[in-house]
Each structure stands twice: as C-alpha cells, then as structure tokens.
C-alpha atoms as a PDB file:
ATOM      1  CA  UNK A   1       0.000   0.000   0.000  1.00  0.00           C
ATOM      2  CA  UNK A   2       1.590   3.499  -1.498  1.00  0.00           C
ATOM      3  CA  UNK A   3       1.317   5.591   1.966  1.00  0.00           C
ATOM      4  CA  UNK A   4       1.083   8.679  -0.228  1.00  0.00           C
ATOM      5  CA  UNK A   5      -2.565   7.031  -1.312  1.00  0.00           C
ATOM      6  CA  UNK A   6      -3.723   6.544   2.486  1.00  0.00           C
ATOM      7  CA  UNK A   7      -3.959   9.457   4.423  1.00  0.00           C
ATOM      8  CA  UNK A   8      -5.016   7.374   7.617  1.00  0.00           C
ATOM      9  CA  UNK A   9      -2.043   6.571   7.881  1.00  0.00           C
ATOM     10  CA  UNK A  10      -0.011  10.132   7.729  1.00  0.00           C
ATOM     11  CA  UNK A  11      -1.004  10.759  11.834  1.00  0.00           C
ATOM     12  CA  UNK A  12       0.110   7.142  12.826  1.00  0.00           C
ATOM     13  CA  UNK A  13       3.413   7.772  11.299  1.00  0.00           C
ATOM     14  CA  UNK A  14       3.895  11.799  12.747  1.00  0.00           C
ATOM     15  CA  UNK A  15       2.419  10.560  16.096  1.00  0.00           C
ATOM     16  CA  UNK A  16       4.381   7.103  15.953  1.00  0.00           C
ATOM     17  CA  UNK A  17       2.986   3.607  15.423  1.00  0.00           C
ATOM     18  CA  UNK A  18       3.836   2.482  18.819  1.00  0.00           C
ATOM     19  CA  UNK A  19       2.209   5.266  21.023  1.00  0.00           C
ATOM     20  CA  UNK A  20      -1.093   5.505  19.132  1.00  0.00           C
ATOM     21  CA  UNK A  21      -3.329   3.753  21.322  1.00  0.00           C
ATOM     22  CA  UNK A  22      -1.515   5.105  24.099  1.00  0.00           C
ATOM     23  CA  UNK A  23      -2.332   8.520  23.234  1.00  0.00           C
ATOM     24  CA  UNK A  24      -6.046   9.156  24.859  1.00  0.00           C
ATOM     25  CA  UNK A  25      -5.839   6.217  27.200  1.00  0.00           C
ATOM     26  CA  UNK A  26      -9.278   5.146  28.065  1.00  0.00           C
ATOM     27  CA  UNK A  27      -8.699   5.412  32.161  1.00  0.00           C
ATOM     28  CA  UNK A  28     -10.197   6.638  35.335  1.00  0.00           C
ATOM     29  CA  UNK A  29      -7.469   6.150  38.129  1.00  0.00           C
ATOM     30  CA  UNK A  30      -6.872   3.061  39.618  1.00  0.00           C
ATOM     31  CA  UNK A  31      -8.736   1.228  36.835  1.00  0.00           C
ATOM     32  CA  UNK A  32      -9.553   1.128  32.980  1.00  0.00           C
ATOM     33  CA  UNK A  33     -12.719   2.447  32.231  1.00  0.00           C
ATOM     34  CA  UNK A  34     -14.975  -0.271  30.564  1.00  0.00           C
ATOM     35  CA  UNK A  35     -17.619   2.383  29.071  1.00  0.00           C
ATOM     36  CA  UNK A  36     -16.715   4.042  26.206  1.00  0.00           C
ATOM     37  CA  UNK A  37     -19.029   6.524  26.942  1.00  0.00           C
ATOM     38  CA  UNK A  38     -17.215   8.411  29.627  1.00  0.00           C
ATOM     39  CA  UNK A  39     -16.319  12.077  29.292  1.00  0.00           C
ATOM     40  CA  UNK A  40     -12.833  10.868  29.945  1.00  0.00           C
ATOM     41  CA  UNK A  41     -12.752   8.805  26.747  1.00  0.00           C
ATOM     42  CA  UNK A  42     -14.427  11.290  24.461  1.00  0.00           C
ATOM     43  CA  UNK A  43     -13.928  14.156  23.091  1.00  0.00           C
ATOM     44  CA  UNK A  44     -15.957  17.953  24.223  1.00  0.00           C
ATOM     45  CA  UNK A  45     -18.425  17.101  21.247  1.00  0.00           C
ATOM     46  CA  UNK A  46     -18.748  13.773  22.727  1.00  0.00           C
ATOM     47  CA  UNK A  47     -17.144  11.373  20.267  1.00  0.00           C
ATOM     48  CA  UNK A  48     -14.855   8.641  21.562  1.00  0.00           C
ATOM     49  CA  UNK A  49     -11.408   9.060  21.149  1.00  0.00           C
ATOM     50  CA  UNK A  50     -10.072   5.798  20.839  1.00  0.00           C
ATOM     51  CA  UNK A  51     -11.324   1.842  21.212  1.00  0.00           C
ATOM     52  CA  UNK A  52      -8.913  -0.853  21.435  1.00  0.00           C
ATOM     53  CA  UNK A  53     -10.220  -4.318  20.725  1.00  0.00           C
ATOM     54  CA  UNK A  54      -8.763  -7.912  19.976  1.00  0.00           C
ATOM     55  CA  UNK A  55      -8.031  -6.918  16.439  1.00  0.00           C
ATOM     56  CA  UNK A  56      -6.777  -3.233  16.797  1.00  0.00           C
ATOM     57  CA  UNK A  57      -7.128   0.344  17.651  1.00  0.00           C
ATOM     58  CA  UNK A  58      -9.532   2.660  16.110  1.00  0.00           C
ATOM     59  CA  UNK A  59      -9.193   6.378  17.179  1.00  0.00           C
ATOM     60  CA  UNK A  60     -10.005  10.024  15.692  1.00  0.00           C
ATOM     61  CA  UNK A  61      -7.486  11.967  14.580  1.00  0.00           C
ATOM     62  CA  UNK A  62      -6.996  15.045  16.103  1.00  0.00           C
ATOM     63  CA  UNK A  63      -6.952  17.244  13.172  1.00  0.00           C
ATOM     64  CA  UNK A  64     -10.127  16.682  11.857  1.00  0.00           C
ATOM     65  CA  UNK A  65     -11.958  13.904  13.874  1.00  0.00           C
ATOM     66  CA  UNK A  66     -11.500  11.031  10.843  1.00  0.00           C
ATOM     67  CA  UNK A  67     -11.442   7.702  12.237  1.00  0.00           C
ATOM     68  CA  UNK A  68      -8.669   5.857  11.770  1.00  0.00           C
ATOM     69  CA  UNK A  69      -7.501   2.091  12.870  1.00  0.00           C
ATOM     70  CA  UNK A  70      -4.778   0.870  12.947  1.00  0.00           C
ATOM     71  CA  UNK A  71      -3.933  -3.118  13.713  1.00  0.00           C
ATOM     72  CA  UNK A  72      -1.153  -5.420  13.643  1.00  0.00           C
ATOM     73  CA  UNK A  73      -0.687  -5.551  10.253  1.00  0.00           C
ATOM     74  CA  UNK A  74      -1.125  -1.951   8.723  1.00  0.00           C
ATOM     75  CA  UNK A  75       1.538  -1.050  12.159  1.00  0.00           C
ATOM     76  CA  UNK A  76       3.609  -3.357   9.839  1.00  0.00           C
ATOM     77  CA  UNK A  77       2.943  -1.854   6.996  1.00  0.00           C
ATOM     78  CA  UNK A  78       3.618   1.705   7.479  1.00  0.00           C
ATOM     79  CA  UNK A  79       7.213   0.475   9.185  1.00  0.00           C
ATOM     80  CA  UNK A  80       8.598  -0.865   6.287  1.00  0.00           C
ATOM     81  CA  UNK A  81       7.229   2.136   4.408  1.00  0.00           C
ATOM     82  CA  UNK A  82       9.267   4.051   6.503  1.00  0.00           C
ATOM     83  CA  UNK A  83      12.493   1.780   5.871  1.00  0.00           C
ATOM     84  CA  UNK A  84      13.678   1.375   9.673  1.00  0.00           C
ATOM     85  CA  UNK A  85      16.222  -1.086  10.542  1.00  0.00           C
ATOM     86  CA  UNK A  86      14.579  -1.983  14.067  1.00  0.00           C
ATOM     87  CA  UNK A  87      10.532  -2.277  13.841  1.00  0.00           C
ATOM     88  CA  UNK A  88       8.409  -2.875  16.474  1.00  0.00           C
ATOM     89  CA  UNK A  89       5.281  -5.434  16.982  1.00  0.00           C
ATOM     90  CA  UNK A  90       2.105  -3.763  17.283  1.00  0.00           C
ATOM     91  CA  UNK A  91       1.397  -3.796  21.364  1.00  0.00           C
ATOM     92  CA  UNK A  92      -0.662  -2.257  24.016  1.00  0.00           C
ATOM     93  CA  UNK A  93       1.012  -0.057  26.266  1.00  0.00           C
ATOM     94  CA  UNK A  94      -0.575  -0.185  29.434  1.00  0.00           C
ATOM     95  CA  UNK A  95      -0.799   2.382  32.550  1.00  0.00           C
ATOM     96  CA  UNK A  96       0.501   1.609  35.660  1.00  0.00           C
ATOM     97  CA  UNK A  97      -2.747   2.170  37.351  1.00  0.00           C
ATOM     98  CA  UNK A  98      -4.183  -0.457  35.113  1.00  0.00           C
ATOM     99  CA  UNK A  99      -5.877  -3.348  37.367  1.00  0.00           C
ATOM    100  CA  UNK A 100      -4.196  -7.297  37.508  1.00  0.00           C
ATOM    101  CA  UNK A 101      -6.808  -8.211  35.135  1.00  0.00           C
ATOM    102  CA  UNK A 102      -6.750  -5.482  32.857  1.00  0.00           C
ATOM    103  CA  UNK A 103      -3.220  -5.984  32.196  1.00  0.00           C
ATOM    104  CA  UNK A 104      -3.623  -9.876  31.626  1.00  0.00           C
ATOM    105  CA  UNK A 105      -5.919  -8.928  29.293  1.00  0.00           C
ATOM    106  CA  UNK A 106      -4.107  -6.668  27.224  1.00  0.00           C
ATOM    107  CA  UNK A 107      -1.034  -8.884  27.308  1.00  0.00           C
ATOM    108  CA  UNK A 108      -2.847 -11.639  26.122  1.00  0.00           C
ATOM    109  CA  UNK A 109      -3.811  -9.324  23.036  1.00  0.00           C
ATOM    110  CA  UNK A 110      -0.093  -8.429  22.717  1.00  0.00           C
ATOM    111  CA  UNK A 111       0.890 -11.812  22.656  1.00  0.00           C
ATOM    112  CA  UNK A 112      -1.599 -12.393  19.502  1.00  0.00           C
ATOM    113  CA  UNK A 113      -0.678  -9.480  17.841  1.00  0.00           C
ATOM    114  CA  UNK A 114       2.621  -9.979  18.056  1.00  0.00           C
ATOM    115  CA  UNK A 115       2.282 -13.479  16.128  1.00  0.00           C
ATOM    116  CA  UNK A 116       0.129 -11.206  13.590  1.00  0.00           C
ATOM    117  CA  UNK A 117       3.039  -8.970  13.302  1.00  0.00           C
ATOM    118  CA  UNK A 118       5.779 -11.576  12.688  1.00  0.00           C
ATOM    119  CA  UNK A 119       3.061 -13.063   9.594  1.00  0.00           C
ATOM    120  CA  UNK A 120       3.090 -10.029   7.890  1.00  0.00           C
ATOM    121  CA  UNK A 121       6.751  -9.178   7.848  1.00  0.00           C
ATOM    122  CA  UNK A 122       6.761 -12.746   6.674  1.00  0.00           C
ATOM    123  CA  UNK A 123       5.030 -11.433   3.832  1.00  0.00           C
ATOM    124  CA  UNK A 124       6.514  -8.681   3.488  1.00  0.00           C
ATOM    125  CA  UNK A 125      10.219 -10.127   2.696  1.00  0.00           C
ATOM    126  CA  UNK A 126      12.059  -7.169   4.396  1.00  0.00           C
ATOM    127  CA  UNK A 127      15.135  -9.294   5.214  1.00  0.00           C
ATOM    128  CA  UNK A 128      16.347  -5.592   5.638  1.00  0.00           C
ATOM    129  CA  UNK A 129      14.624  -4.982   8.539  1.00  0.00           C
ATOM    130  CA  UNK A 130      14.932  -6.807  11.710  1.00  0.00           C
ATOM    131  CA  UNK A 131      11.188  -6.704  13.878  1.00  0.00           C
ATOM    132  CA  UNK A 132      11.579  -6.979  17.591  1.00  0.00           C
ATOM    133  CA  UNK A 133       8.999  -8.505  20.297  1.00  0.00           C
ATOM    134  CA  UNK A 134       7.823  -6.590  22.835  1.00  0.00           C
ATOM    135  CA  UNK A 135       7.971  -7.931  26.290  1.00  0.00           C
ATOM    136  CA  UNK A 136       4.884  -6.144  28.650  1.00  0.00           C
ATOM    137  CA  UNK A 137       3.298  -7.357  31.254  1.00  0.00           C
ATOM    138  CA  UNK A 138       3.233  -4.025  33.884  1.00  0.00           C
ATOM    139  CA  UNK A 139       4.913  -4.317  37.683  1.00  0.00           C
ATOM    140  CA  UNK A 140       3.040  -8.010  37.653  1.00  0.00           C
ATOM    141  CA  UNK A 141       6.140 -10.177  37.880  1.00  0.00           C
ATOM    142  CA  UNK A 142       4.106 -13.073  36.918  1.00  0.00           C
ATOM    143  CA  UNK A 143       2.896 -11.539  34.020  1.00  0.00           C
ATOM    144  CA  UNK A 144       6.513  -9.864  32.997  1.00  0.00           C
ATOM    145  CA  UNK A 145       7.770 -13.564  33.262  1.00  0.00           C
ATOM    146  CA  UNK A 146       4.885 -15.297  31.506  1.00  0.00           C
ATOM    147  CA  UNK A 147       5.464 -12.152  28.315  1.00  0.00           C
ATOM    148  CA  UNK A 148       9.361 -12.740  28.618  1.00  0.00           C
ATOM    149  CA  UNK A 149       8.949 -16.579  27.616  1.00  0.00           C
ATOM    150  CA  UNK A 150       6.258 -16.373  24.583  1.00  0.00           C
ATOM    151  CA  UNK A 151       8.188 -13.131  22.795  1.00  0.00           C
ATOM    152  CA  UNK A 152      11.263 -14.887  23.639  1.00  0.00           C
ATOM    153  CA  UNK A 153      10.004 -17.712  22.206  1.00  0.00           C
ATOM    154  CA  UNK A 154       8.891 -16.495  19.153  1.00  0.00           C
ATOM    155  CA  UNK A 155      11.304 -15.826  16.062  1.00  0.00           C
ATOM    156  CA  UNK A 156      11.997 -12.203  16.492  1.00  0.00           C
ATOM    157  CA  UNK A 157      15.158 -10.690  15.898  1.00  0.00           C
ATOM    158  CA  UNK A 158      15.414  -9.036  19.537  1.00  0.00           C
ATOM    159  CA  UNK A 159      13.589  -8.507  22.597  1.00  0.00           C
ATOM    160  CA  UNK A 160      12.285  -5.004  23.532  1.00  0.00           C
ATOM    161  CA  UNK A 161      11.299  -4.316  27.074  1.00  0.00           C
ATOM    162  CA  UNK A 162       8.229  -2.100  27.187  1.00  0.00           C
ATOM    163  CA  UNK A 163       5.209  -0.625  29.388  1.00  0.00           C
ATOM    164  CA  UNK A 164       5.142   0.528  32.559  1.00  0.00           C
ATOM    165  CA  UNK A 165       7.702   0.077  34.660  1.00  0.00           C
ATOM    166  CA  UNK A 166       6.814   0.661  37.404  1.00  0.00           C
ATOM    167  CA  UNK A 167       6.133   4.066  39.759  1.00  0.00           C
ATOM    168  CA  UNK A 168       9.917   4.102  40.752  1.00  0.00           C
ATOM    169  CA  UNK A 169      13.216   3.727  40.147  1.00  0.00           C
ATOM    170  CA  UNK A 170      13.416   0.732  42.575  1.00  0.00           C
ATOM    171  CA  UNK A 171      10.737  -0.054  40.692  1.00  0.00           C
ATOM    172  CA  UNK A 172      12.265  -0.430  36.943  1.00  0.00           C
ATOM    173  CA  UNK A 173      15.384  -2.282  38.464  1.00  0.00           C
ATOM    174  CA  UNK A 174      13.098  -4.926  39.972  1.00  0.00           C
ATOM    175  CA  UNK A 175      11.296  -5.213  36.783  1.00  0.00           C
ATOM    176  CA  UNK A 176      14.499  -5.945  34.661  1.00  0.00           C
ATOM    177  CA  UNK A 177      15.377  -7.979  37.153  1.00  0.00           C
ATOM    178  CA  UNK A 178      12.839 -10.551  36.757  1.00  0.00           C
ATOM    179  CA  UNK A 179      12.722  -9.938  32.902  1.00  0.00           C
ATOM    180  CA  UNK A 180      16.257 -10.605  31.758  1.00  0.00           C
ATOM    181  CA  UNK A 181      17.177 -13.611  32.869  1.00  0.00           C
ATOM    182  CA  UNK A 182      14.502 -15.242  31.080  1.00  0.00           C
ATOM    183  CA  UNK A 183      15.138 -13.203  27.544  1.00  0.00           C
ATOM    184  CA  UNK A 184      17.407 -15.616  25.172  1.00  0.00           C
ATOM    185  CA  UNK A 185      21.141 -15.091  25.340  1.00  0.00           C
ATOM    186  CA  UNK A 186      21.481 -14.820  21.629  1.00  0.00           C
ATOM    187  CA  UNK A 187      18.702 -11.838  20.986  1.00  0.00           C
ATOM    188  CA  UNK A 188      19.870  -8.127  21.500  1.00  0.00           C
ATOM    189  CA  UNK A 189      17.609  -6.507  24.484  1.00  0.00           C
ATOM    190  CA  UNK A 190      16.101  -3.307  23.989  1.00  0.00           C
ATOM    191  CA  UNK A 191      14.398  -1.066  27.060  1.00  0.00           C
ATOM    192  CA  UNK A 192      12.286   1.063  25.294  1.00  0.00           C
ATOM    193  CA  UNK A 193      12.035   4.522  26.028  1.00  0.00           C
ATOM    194  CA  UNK A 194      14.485   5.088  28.794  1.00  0.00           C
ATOM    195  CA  UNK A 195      17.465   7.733  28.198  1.00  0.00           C
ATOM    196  CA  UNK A 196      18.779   8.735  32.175  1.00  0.00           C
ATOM    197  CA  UNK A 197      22.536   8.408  32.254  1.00  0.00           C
ATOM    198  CA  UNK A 198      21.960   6.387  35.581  1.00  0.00           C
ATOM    199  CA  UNK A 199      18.942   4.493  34.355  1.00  0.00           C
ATOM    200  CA  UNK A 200      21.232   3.385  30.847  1.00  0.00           C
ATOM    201  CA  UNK A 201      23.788   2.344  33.325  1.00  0.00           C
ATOM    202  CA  UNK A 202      21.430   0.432  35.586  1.00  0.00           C
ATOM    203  CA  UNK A 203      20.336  -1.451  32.478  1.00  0.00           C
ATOM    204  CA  UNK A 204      23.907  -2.218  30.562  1.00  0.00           C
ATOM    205  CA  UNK A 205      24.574  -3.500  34.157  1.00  0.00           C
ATOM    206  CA  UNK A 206      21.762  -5.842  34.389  1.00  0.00           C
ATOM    207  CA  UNK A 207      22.355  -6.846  29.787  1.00  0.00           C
ATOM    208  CA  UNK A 208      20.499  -4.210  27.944  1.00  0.00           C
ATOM    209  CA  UNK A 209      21.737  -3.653  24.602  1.00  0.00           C
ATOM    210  CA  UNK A 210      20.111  -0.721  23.343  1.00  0.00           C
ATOM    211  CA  UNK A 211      17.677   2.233  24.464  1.00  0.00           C
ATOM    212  CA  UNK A 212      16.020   4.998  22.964  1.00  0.00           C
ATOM    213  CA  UNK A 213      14.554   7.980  24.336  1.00  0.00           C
ATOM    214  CA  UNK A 214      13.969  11.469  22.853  1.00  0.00           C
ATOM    215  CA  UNK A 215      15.264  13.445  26.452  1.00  0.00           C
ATOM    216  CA  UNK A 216      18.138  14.691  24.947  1.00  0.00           C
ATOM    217  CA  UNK A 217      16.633  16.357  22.710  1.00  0.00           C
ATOM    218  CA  UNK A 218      13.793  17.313  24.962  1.00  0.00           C
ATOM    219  CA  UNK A 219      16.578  18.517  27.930  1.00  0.00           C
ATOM    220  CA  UNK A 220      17.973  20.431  24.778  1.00  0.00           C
ATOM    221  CA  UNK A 221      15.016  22.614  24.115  1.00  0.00           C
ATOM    222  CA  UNK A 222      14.584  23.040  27.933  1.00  0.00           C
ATOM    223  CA  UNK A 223      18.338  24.364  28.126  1.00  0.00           C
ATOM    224  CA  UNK A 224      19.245  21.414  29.917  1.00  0.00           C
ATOM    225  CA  UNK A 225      22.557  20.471  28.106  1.00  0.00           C
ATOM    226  CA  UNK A 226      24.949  17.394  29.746  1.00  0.00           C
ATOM    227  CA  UNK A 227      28.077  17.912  29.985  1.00  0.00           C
ATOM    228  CA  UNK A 228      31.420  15.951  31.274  1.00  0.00           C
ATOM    229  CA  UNK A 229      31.219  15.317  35.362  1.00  0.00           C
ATOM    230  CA  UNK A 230      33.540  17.180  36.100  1.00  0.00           C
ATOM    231  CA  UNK A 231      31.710  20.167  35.482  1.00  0.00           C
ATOM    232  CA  UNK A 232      28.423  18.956  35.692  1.00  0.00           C
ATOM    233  CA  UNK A 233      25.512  20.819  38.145  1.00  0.00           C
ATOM    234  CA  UNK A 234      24.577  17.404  39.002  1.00  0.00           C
ATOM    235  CA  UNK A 235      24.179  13.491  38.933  1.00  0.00           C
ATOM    236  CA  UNK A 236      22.768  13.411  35.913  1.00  0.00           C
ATOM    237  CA  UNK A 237      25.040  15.516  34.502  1.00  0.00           C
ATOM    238  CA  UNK A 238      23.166  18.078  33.117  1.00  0.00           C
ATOM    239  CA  UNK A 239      23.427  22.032  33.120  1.00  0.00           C
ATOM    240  CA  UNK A 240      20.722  25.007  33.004  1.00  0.00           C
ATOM    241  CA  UNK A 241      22.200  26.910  29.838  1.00  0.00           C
ATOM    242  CA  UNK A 242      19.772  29.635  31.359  1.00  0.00           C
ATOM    243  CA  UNK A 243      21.197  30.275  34.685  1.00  0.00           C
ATOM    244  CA  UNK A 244      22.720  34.068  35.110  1.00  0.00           C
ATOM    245  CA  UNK A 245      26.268  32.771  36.030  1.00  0.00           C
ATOM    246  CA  UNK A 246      26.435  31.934  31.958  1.00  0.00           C
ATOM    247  CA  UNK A 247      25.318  35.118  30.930  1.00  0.00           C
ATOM    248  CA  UNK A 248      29.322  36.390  30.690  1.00  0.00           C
ATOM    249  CA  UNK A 249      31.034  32.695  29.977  1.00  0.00           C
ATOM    250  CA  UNK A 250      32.814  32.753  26.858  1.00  0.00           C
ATOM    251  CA  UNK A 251      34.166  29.458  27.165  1.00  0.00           C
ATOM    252  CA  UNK A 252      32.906  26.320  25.166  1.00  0.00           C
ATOM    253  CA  UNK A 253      29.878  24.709  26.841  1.00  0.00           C
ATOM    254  CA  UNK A 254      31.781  21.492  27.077  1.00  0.00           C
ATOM    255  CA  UNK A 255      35.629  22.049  26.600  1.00  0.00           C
ATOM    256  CA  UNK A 256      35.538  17.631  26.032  1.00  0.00           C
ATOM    257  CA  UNK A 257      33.000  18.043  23.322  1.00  0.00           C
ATOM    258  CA  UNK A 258      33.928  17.780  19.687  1.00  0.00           C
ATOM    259  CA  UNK A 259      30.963  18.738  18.556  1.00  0.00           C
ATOM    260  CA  UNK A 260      29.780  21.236  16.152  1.00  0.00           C
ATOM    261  CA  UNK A 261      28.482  23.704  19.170  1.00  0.00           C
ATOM    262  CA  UNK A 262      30.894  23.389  21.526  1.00  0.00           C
ATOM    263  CA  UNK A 263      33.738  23.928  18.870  1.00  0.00           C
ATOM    264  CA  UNK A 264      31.492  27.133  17.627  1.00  0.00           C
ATOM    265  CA  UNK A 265      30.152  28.655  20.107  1.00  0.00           C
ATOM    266  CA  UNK A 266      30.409  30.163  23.937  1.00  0.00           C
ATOM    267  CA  UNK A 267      28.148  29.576  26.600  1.00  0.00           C
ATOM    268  CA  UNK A 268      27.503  32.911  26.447  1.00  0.00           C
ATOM    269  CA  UNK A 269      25.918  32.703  23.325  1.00  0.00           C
ATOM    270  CA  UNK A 270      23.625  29.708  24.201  1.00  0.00           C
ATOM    271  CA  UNK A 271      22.548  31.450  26.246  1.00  0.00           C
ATOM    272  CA  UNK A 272      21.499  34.676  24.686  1.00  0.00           C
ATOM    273  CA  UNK A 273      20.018  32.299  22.149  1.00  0.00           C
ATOM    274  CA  UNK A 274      18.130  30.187  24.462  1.00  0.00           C
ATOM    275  CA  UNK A 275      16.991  33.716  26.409  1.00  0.00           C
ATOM    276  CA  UNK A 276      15.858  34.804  23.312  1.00  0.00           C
ATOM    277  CA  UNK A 277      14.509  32.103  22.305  1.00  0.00           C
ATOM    278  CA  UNK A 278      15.926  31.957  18.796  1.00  0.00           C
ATOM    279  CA  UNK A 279      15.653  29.071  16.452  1.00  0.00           C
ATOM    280  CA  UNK A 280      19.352  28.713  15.990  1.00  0.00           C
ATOM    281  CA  UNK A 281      19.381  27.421  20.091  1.00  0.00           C
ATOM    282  CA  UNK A 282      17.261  24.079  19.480  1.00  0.00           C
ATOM    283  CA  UNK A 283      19.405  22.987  17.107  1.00  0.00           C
ATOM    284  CA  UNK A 284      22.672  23.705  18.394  1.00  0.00           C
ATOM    285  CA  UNK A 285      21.390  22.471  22.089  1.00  0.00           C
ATOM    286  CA  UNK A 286      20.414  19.060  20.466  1.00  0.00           C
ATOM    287  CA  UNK A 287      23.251  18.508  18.347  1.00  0.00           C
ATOM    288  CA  UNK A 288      25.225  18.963  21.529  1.00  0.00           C
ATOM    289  CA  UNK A 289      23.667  16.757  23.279  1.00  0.00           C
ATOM    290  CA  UNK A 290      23.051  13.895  20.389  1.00  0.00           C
ATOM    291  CA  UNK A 291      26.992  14.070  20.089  1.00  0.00           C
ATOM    292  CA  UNK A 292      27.521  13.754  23.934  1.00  0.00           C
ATOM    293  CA  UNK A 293      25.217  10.814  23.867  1.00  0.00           C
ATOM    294  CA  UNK A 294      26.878   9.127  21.023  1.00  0.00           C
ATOM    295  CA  UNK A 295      30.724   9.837  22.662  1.00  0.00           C
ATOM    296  CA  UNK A 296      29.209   8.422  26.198  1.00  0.00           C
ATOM    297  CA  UNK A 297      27.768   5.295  24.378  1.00  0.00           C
ATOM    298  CA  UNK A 298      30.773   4.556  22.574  1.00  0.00           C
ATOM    299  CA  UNK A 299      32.803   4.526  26.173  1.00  0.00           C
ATOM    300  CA  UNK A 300      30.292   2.396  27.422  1.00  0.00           C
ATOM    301  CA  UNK A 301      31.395   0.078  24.798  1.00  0.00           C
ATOM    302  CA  UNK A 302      34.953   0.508  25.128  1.00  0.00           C
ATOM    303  CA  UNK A 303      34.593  -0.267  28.602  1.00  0.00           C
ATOM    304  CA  UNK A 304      32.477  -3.259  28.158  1.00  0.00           C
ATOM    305  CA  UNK A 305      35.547  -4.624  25.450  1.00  0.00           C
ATOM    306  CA  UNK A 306      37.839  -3.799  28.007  1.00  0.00           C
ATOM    307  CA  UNK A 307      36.289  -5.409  30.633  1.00  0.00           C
ATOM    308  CA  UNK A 308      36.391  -2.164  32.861  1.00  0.00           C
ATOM    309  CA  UNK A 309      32.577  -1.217  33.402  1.00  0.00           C
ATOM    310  CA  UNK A 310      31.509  -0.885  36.588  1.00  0.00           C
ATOM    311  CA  UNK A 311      28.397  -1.126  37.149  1.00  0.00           C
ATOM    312  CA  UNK A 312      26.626   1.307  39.501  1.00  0.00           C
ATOM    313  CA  UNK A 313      26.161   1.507  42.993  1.00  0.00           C
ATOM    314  CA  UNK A 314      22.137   0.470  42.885  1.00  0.00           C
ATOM    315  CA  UNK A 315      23.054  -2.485  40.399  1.00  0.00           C
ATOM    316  CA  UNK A 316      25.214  -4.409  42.738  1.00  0.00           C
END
C-alpha cells in the first residue's frame, strides 16, 4: 500500500505507530474504564477518542476527527514504508494504574498481535529490517515472566522491554530484574524509552543492549545540556544553559565536546540564544547533546571490550 494514497495513515506515522493507542488512554485512576461513553474517553463534542479491541485500535485523529484504525498488520505496513532497521510489533502499552486483570488482558492481546506482526513481515520479505517482540506485562512479575517466555520464544530478531515500569526507580530495576534472565542469550535486548545516564547504566549493568529515548533532545530545548562530570551541576550531569552565572562565559559549553556547538560557540551565546529564544538554540542544544550521547555510548562500549565497566552503585 503506497502511503502517499492513504492518508489514515499520515497521523500514525507523525504521532508514531507504537504510542497511538496510548495517546487518549481510556482510564479513570486506579482502573480502565470499561464504558466508552465516559467524558474521559471522548472528546468535548462527545465522540470517543479511541477503542482498542482484539483486532486493533480505532481512534479520531486530532486534526479533523476522521477515524482511523490501525492493527497489527497496517503497524507493519507503514514500518517498512518508513524503511527502519529496528521495527516494532504492534502492542498495548498499558498504565501503571491499570488493574491485575486489565493488564492480563491486554497482554494476552499483545501476545496475539505480536504473532500477527511476525506473519506479515513474513510477507513482506524485508530481510532488511529486523522486527523486535515486545515484552509487557506491567509491575506483575508473573505476568513480565509469563510475556518474557512467549516473545522470547517467538522468532523475532530481539527482545524489547516495554510498558510501565513501574512508579519508581526501585521499581524499573526490579522489573528488569525478573525480565532478563529469562530473555534468550542470543537476541539483542532493547528497554524502550528510557534515556537517564543512571537508568542506561542500571540497564547495561543488568544486559540491555540498546535504548532509545527522545530526552536529549527534549533537555535540549529546555536548556538542559549534559556535559562531562567534572563540570556537571549534578548526577545526571546536566546544566541550566539559562542560569545568570552563563550570561558572561565565553568558554565552550563542554571544553571535552567535539561537537559542532561546543567547537562554535560560547556559553555565552547559548545562552542569549536560548533567552531569546531563537531558532538557531534548538538545534545547536540538540546537536550537543546527540553528540555527547553518542561519545558516552561509545565509552560504554569501550569499557564493556575492556572489561572495565563498573556497574553502579544500585546495580550491585
């Protein structure tokens, strides 16, 4: 299917395939909401924003109210469209105020689609891309395990760790905890959506692969820029290109960095820019911090070669 020929699927792909049915969650606190009629699921004229069922997820899109669904297949669909080298199975993402039974539920629907998802890159002979399983379950360790052995079961390339995670820190650790060591050795594992400096080292620690997370680029157009330790604000290494004291600072925002902005430009500037808020400040913010992500993942690996990563203080 030409995607310039189905404009259903133009929001799925800005908003991202994953997150769609995450978007207007149909919940009251403590509990999903089983009436579809509840001002909490609709919109102010009254129409429901979204439905999730056995087969898929039909919503309205929020420019002009169309419906649109989207199931395990079209999810497919649009991803190799888009030519990624990682794809994702089509899963539910569920709250973590979602209910024991709720959460069965929808895993048991995950589990399905996730089969549906692996038929249709079957058929879709993309030996170009490689589709990973998504492991959910919530902060239900039976449910975590019981997710862990049917996607790691099934003939995915890799194993992504999704959902909630839990309400904590503690919380996330324990959760990897009981997940990994029932992933397959042989399958890269991927914690989706999780970019802290301490939370990536918590999971390399405990045999995480690979992450993704958009909060560098988000700190960046907060004027939250990370920087080396040594001159870091604090643990997570992070500075406040807005604060006064950088008003007058003429020196490079990271004197380590061999990036474009740091070679360029003064902290001074950045922050006149970001002050001002010109246009010029979002990009040279996030292709700081991209660069300082890519230089601190590439030490993680040299570490790991070398046999000289040490894990942190909470993973031991």
């Amino acid at each position: 299917m030409e995607l310039e020929k189905s404009r259903i699927f133009f929001p799925a792909i800005r908003d991202g395939v994953g997150k769609i049915a995450d978007i207007f969650p149909d919940e009251q606190v403590g509990e999903r909401l089983k009436n579809p009629n509840h001002p909490i699921t609709q919109s102010p004229k009254g129409i429901p924003f979204c439905k999730i069922d056995d087969d898929g997820v039909t919503f309205r899109s929020h420019l002009d109210g169309a419906l649109i669904r989207l199931d395990p297949k079209r999810s497919i669909q649009i991803q190799n469209q888009l030519g990624a080298d990682l794809i994702l199975a089509f899963d539910e993402c569920t709250s973590p105020l979602d209910s024991y039974e709720y959460t069965r539920a929808a895993l048991a629907r995950t589990h399905r689609w996730a089969e549906r998802c692996l038929a249709q890159q079957e058929k879709s002979r993309r030996d170009d891309q490689s589709l990973f399983g998504i492991v959910q379950g919530g902060a239900y360790r039976d449910l975590r395990a019981e997710s862990a052995r049917v996607i790691g079961a099934l003939p995915f390339a890799g194993i992504a760790i999704g959902g909630s995670l839990g309400k904590s820190k503690a919380d996330m650790r324990a959760i990897l905890d009981w997940t990994i060591p029932l992933l397959p050795n042989q399958k890269p594992r991927h914690l989706l959506g999780i970019g802290e400096l301490p939370d990536i080292l918590d999971g390399v620690a405990r045999g995480i692969d690979l992450f993704d997370c958009a909060a560098p680029t988000r700190w960046a157009r907060n004027g939250a820029l990370i920087v080396s330790r040594d001159i870091s604000e604090n643990s997570e290494q992070r500075i406040t290109i807005s604060n006064a004291r950088f008003a007058l600072d003429l020196s490079p925002l990271d004197p380590s960095c061999d990036c474009y902005t740091c070679q360029n430009f003064s902290r001074a500037y950045l922050h006149h820019l970001h002050r001002a808020k010109e246009l010029a400040y979002y990009r040279l913010a996030s292709i700081h911090n991209l660069r300082f992500m890519a230089r601190w993942m590439r030490d993680l690996r040299a570490a790991i070669r070398a046999d000289s990563f040490t894990p942190p203080s909470s993973s031991r």
